[in-house]
C-alpha atoms as a PDB file:
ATOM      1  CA  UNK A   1       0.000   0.000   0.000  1.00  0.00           C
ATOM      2  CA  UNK A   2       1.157   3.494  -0.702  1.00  0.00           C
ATOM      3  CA  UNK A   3       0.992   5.612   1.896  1.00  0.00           C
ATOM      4  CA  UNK A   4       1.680   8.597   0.118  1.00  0.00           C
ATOM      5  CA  UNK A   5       4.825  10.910   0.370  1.00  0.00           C
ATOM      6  CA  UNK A   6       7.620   8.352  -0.534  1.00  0.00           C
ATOM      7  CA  UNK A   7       6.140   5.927   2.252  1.00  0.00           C
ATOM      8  CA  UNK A   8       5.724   2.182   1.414  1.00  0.00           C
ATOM      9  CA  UNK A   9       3.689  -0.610   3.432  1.00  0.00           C
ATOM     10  CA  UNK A  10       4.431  -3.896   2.353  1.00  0.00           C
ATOM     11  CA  UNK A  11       3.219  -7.106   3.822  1.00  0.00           C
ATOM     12  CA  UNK A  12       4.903 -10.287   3.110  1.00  0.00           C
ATOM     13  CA  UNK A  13       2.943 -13.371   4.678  1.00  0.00           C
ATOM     14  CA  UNK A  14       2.518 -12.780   8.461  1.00  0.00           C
ATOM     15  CA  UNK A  15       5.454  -9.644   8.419  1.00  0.00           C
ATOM     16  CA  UNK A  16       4.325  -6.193   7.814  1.00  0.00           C
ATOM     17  CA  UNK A  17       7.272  -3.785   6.640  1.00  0.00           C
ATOM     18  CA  UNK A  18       7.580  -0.179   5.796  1.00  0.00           C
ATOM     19  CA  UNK A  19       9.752   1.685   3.895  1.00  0.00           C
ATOM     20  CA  UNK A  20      10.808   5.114   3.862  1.00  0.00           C
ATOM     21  CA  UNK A  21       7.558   6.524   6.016  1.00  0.00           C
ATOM     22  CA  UNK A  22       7.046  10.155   6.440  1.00  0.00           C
ATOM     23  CA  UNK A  23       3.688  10.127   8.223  1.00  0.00           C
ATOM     24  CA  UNK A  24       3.534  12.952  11.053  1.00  0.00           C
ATOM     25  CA  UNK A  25       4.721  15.973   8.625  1.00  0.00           C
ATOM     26  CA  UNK A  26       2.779  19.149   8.594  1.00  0.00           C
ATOM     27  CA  UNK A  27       4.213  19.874   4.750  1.00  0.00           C
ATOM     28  CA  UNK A  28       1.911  16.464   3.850  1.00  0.00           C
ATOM     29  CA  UNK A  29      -0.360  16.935   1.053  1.00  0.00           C
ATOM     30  CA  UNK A  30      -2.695  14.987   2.772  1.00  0.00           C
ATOM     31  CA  UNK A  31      -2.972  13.479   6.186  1.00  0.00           C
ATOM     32  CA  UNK A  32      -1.391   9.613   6.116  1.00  0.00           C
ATOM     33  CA  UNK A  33      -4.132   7.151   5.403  1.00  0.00           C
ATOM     34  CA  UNK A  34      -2.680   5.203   8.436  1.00  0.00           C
ATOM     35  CA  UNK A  35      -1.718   6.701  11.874  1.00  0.00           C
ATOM     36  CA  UNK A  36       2.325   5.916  12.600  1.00  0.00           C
ATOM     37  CA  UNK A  37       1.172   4.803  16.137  1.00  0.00           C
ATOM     38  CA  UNK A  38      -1.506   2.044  14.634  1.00  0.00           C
ATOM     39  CA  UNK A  39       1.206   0.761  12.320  1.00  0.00           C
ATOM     40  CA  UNK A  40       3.851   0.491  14.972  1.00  0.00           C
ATOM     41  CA  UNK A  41       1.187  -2.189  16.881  1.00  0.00           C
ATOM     42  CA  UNK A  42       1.771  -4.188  13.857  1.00  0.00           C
ATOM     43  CA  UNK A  43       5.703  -3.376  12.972  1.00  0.00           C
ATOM     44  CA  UNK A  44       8.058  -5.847  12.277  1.00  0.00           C
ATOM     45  CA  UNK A  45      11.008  -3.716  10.863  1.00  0.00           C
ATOM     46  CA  UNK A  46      11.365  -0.108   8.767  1.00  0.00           C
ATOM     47  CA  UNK A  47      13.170   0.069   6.060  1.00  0.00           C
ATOM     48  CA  UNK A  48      14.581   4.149   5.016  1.00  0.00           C
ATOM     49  CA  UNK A  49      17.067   3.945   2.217  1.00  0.00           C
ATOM     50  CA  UNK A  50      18.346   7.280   2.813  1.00  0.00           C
ATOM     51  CA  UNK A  51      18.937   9.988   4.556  1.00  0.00           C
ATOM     52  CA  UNK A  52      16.728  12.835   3.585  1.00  0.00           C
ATOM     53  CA  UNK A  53      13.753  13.937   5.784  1.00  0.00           C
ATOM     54  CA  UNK A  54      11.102  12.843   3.275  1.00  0.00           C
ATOM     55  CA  UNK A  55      12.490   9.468   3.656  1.00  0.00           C
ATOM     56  CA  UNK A  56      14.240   9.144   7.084  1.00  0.00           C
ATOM     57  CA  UNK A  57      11.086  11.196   9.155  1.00  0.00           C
ATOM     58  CA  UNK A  58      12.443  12.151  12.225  1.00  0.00           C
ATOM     59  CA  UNK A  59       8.809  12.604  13.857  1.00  0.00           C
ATOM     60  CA  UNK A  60       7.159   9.557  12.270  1.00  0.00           C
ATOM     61  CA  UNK A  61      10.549   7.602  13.563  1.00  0.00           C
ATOM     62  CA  UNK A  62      10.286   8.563  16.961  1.00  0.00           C
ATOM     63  CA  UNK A  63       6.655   7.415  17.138  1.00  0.00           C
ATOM     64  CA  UNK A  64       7.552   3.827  15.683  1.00  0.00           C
ATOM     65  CA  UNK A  65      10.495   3.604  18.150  1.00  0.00           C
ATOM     66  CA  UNK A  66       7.883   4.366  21.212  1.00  0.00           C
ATOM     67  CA  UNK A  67       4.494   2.204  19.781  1.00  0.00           C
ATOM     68  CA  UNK A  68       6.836  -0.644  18.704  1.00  0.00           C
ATOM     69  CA  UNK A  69       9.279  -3.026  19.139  1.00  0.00           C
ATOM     70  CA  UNK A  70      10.331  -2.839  15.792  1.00  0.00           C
ATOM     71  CA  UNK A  71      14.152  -3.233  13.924  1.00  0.00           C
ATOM     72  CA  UNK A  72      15.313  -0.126  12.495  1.00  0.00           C
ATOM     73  CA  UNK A  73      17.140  -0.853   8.972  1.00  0.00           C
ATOM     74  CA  UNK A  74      19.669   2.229   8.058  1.00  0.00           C
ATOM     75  CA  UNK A  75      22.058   2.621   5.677  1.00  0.00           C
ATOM     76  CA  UNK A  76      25.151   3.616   8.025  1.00  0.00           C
ATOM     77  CA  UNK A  77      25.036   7.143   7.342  1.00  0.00           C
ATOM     78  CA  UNK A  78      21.775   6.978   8.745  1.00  0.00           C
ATOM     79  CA  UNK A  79      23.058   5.968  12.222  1.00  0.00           C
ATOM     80  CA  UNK A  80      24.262   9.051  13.927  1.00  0.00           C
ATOM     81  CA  UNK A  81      20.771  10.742  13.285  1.00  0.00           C
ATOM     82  CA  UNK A  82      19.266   7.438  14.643  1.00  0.00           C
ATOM     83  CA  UNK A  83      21.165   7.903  18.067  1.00  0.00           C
ATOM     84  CA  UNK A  84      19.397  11.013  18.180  1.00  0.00           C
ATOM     85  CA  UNK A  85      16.465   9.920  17.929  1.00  0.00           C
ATOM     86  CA  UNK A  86      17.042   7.265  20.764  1.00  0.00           C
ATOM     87  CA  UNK A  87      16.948   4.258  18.705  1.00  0.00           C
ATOM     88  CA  UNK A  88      19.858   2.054  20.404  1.00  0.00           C
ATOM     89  CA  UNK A  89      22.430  -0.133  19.075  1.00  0.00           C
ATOM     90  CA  UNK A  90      20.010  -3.558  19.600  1.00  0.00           C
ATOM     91  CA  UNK A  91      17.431  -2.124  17.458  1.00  0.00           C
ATOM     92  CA  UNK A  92      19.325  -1.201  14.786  1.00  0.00           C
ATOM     93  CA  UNK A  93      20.710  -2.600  11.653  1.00  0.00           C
ATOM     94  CA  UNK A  94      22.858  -1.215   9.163  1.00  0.00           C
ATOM     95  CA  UNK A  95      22.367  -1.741   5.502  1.00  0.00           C
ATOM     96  CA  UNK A  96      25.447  -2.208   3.630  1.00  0.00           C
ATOM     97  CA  UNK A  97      25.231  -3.265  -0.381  1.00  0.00           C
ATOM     98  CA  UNK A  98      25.826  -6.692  -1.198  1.00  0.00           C
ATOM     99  CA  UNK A  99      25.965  -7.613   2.452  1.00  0.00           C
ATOM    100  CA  UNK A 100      23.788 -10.348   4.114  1.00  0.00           C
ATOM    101  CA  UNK A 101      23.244  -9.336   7.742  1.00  0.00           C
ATOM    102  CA  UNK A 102      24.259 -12.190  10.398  1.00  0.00           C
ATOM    103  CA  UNK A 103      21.594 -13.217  12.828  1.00  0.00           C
END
């Protein structure tokens, strides 16, 4: 489903997974069809391939982080702004090309 924005939800048998969500701006068109706090009782992981606001949402972010018990998935120059956003080390993976992640 397309959220609008740049913001993906994708569901993949019983995992639901975002990508690049920029729900909670005041700049949106329209309001998000989905509130970031109901999708974060359902979040398995987000996905933001880079760093720009429109993709890595600072206020739709911190809402996931504190409505779920989601992964974050970053591309490491993502990861400083991350930190400031409270997301810790254990809930955070770094997405490197052509790299499988261990675990």
């Amino acid at each position: 489903m397309w959220l609008g924005n740049l913001g993906w939800l994708l569901r993949s048998d019983d995992k639901l997974i975002p990508m690049d969500l920029d729900l909670d701006r005041d700049t949106r068109l329209s309001p998000s069809p989905i509130p970031a706090e109901e999708i974060g009782l359902h979040l398995d992981a987000l996905f933001t391939t880079h760093e720009h606001g429109n993709h890595f949402s600072g206020p739709t972010t911190r809402i996931l982080f504190d409505s779920s018990s989601c992964q974050f998935i970053f591309p490491a120059n993502c990861v400083a702004r991350a930190h400031e956003f409270g997301i810790p080390d254990n809930r955070l993976t770094v997405a490197i090309p052509d790299h499988q992640p261990q675990g």
